[in-house]
C-alpha atoms as a PDB file:
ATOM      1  CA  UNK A   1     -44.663  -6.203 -86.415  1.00  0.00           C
ATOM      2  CA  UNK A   2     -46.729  -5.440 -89.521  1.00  0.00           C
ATOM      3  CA  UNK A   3     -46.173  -9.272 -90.683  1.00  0.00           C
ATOM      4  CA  UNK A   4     -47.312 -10.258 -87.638  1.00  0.00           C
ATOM      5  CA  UNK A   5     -50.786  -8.477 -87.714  1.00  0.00           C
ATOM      6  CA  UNK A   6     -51.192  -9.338 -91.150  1.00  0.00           C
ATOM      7  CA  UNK A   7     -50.426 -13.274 -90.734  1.00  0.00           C
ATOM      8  CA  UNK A   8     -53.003 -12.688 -87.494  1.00  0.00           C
ATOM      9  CA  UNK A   9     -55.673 -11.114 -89.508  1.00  0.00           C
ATOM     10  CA  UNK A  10     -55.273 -13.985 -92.298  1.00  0.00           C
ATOM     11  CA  UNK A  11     -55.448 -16.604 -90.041  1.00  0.00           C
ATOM     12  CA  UNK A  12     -58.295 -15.061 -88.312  1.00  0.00           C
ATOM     13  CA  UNK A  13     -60.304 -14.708 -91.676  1.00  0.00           C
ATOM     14  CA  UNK A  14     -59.669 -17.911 -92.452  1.00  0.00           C
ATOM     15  CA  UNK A  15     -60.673 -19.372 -89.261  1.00  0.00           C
ATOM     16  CA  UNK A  16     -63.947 -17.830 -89.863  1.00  0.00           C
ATOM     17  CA  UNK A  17     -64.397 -19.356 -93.202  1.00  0.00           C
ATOM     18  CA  UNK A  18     -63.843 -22.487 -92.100  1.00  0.00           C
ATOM     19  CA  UNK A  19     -66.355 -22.153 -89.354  1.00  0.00           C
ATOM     20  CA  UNK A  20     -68.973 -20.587 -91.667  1.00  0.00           C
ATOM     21  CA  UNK A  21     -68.787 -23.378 -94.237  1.00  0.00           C
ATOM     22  CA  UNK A  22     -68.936 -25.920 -91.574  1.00  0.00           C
ATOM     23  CA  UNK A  23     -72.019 -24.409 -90.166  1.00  0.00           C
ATOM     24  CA  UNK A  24     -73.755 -24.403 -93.824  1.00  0.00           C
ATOM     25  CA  UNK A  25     -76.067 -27.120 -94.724  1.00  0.00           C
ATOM     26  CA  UNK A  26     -75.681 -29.337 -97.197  1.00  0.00           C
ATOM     27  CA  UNK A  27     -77.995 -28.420 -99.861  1.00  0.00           C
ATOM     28  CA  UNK A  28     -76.720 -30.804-103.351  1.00  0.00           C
ATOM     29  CA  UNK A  29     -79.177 -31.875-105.957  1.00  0.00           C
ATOM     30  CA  UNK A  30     -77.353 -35.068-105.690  1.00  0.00           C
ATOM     31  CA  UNK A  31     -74.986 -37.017-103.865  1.00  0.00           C
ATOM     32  CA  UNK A  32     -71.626 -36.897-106.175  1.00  0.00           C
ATOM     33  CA  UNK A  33     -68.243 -35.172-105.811  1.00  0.00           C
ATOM     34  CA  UNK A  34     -66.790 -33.623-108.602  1.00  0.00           C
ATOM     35  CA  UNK A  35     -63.914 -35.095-110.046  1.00  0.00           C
ATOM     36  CA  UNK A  36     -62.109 -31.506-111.056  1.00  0.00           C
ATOM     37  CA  UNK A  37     -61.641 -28.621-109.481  1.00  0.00           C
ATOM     38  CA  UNK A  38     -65.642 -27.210-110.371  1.00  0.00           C
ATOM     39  CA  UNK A  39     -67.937 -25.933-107.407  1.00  0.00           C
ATOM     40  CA  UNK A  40     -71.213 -27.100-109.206  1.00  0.00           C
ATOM     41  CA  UNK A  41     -73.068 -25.211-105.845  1.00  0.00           C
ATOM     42  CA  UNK A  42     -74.244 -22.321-107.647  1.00  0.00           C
ATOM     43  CA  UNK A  43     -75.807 -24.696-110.550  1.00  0.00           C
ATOM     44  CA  UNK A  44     -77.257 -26.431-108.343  1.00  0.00           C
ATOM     45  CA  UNK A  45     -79.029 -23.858-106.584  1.00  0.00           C
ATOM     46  CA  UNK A  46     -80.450 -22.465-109.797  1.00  0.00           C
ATOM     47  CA  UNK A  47     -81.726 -26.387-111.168  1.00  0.00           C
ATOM     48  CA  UNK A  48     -83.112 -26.906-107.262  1.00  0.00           C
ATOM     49  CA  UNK A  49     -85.113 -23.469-107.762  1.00  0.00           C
ATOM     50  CA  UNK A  50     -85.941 -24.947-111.388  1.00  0.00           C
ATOM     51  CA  UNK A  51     -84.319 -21.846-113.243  1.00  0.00           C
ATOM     52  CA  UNK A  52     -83.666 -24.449-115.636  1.00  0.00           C
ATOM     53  CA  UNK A  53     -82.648 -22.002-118.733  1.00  0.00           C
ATOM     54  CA  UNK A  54     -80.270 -20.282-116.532  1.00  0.00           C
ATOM     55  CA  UNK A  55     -78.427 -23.477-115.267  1.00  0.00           C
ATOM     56  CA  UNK A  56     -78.262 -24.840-118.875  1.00  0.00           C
ATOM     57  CA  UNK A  57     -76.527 -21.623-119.994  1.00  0.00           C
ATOM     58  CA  UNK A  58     -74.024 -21.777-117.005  1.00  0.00           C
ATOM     59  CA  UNK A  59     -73.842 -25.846-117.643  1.00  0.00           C
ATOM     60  CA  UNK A  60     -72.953 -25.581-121.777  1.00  0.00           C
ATOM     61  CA  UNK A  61     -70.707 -22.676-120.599  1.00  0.00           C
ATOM     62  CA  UNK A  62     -68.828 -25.283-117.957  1.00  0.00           C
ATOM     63  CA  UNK A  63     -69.059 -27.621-120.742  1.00  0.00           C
ATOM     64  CA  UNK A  64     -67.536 -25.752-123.578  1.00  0.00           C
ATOM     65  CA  UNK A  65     -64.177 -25.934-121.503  1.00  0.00           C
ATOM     66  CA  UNK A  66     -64.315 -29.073-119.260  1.00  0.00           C
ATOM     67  CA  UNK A  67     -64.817 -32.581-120.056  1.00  0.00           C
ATOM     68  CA  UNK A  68     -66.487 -33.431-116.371  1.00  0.00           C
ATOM     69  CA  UNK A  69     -68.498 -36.205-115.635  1.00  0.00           C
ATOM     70  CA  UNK A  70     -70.533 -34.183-113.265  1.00  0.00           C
ATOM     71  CA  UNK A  71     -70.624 -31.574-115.714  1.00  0.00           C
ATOM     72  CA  UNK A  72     -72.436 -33.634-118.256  1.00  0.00           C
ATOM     73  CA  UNK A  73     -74.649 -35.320-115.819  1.00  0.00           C
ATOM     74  CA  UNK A  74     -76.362 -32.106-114.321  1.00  0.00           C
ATOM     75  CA  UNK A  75     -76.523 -31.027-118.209  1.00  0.00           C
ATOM     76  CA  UNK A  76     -78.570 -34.345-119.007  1.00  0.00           C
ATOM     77  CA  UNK A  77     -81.052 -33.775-115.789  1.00  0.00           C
ATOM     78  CA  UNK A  78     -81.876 -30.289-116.555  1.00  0.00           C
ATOM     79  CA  UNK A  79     -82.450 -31.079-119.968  1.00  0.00           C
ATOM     80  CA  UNK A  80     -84.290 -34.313-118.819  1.00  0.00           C
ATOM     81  CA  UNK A  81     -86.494 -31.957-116.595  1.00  0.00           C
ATOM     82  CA  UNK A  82     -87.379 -29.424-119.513  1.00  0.00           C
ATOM     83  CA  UNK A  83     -88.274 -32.529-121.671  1.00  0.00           C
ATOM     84  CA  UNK A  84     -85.474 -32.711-123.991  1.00  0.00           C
ATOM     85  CA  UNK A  85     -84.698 -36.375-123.287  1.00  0.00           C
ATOM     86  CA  UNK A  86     -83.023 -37.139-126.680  1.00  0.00           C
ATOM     87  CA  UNK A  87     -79.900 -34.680-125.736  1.00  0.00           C
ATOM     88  CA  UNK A  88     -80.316 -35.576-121.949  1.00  0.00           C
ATOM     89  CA  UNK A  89     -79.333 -39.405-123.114  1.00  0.00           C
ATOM     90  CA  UNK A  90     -76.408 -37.846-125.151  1.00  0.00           C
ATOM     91  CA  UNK A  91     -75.320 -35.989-122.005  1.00  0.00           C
ATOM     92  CA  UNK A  92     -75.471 -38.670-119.580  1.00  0.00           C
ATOM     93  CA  UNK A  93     -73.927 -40.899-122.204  1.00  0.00           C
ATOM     94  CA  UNK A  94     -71.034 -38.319-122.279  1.00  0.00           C
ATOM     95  CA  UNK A  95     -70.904 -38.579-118.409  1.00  0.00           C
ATOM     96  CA  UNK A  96     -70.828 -42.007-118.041  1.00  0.00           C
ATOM     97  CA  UNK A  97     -68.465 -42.388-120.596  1.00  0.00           C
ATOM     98  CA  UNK A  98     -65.558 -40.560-118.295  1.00  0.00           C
ATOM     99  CA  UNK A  99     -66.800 -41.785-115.444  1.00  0.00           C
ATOM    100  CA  UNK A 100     -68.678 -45.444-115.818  1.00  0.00           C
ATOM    101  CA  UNK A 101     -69.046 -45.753-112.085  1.00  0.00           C
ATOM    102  CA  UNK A 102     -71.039 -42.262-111.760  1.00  0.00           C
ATOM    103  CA  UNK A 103     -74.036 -43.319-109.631  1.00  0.00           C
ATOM    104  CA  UNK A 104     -75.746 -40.026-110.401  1.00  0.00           C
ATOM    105  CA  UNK A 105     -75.450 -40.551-113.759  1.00  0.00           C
ATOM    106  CA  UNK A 106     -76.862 -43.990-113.576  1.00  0.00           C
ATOM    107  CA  UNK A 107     -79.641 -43.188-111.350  1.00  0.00           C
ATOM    108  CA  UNK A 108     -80.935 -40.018-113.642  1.00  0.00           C
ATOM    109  CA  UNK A 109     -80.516 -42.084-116.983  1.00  0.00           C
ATOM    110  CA  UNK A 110     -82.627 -44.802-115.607  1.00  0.00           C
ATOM    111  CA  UNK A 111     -85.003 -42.210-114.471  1.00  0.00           C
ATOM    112  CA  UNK A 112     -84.883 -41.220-117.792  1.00  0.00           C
ATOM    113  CA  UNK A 113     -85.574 -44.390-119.071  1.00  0.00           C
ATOM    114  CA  UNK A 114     -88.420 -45.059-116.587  1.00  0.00           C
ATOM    115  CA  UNK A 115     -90.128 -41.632-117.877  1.00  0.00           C
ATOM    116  CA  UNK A 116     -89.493 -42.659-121.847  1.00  0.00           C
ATOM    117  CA  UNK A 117     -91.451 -46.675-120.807  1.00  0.00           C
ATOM    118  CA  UNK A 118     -87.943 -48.084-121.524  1.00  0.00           C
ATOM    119  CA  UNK A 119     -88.459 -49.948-118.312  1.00  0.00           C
ATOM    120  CA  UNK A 120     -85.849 -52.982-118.836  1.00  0.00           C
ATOM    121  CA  UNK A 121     -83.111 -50.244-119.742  1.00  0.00           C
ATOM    122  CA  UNK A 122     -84.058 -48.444-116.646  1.00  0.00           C
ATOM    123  CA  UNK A 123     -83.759 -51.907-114.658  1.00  0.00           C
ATOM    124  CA  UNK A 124     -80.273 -52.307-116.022  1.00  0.00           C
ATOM    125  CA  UNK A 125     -79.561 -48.832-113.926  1.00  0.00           C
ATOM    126  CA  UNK A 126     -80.588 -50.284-111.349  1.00  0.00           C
ATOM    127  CA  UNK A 127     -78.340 -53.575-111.829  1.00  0.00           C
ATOM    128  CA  UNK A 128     -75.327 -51.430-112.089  1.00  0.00           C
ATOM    129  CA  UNK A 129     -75.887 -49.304-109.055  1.00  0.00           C
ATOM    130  CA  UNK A 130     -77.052 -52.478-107.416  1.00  0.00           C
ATOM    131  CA  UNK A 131     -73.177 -53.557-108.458  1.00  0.00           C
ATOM    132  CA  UNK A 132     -72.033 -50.070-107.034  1.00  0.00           C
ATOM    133  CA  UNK A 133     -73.739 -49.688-103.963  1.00  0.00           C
ATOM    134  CA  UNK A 134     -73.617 -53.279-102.455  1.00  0.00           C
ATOM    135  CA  UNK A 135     -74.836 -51.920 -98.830  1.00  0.00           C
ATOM    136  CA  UNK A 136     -77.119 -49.436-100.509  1.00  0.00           C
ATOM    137  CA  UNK A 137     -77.200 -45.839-101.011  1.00  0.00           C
ATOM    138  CA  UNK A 138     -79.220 -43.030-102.322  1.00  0.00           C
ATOM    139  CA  UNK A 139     -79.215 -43.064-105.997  1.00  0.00           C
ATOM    140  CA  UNK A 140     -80.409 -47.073-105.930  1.00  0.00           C
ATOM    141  CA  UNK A 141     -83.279 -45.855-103.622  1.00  0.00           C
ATOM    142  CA  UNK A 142     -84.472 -43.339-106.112  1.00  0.00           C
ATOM    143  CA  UNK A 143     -84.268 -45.613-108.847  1.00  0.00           C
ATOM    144  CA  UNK A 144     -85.914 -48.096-107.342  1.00  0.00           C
ATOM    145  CA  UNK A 145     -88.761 -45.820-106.452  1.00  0.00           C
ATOM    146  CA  UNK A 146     -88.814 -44.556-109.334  1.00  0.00           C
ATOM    147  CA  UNK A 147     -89.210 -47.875-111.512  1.00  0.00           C
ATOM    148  CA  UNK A 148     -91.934 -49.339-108.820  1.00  0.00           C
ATOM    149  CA  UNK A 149     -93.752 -46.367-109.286  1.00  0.00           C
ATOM    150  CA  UNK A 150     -93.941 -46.703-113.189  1.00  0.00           C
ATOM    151  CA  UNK A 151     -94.746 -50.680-112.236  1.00  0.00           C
ATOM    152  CA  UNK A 152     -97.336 -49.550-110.365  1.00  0.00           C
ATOM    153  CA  UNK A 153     -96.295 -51.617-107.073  1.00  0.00           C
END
């Protein structure tokens, strides 16, 4: 009988996991899933409450042992949003690079072209996710808000 209560309480915690983690909301900086096994959630938490040097030393730490897309994209926005655009571009570069279909990736470097006035590079962004997201989605809405506001229309 001691199996039996054990296998009951297991199954009972897990139950309750489930239904707690259903219940949360979603709360992502962006859109993507990663393509390893990394739970970016805690990063994302600390670049949404801009504790942008802490998420950069959790994001080079991540880095140092993974080659992830998603990785290297939330390394080139935080660095974007502290101003360091020249190793923001070699971060999204990176990210794009393993993944060339990233829409994240594509959306933040053409944001990032948009706030350097490198507004026909940031319009190719937009061509690609245009290519990506042929009934629309997120990232293209951004981008496209984000380039009409530097237009000024």
């Amino acid at each position: 009988m001691p199996g039996a209560v054990t296998y009951m309480r297991a199954r009972a915690v897990g139950v309750a996991l489930a239904l707690a983690m259903s219940a949360a909301p979603a709360l992502a900086v962006d859109a993507w899933k990663s393509v390893t096994d990394n739970d970016l959630d805690w990063v994302r938490a600390k670049i949404r409450a801009k504790d942008y040097a802490a998420a950069l030393a959790e994001l080079r730490e991540l880095a140092r042992d993974n080659a992830d897309a998603d990785v290297y994209n939330l390394l080139g926005f935080t660095l974007r949003k502290t101003g360091d655009y020249t190793n923001a571009l070699t971060y999204y570069t990176k990210a794009l690079e393993l993944d060339p279909d990233h829409k994240s990736a594509r959306e933040y470097l053409g944001e990032l072209y948009v706030e350097t006035n490198q507004i026909e590079k940031a319009r190719e962004q937009f061509a690609i996710l245009t290519r990506l997201c042929p009934t629309g989605c997120e990232e293209l809405e951004d981008l496209k808000q984000a380039i009409s506001g530097k237009d000024g229309n």
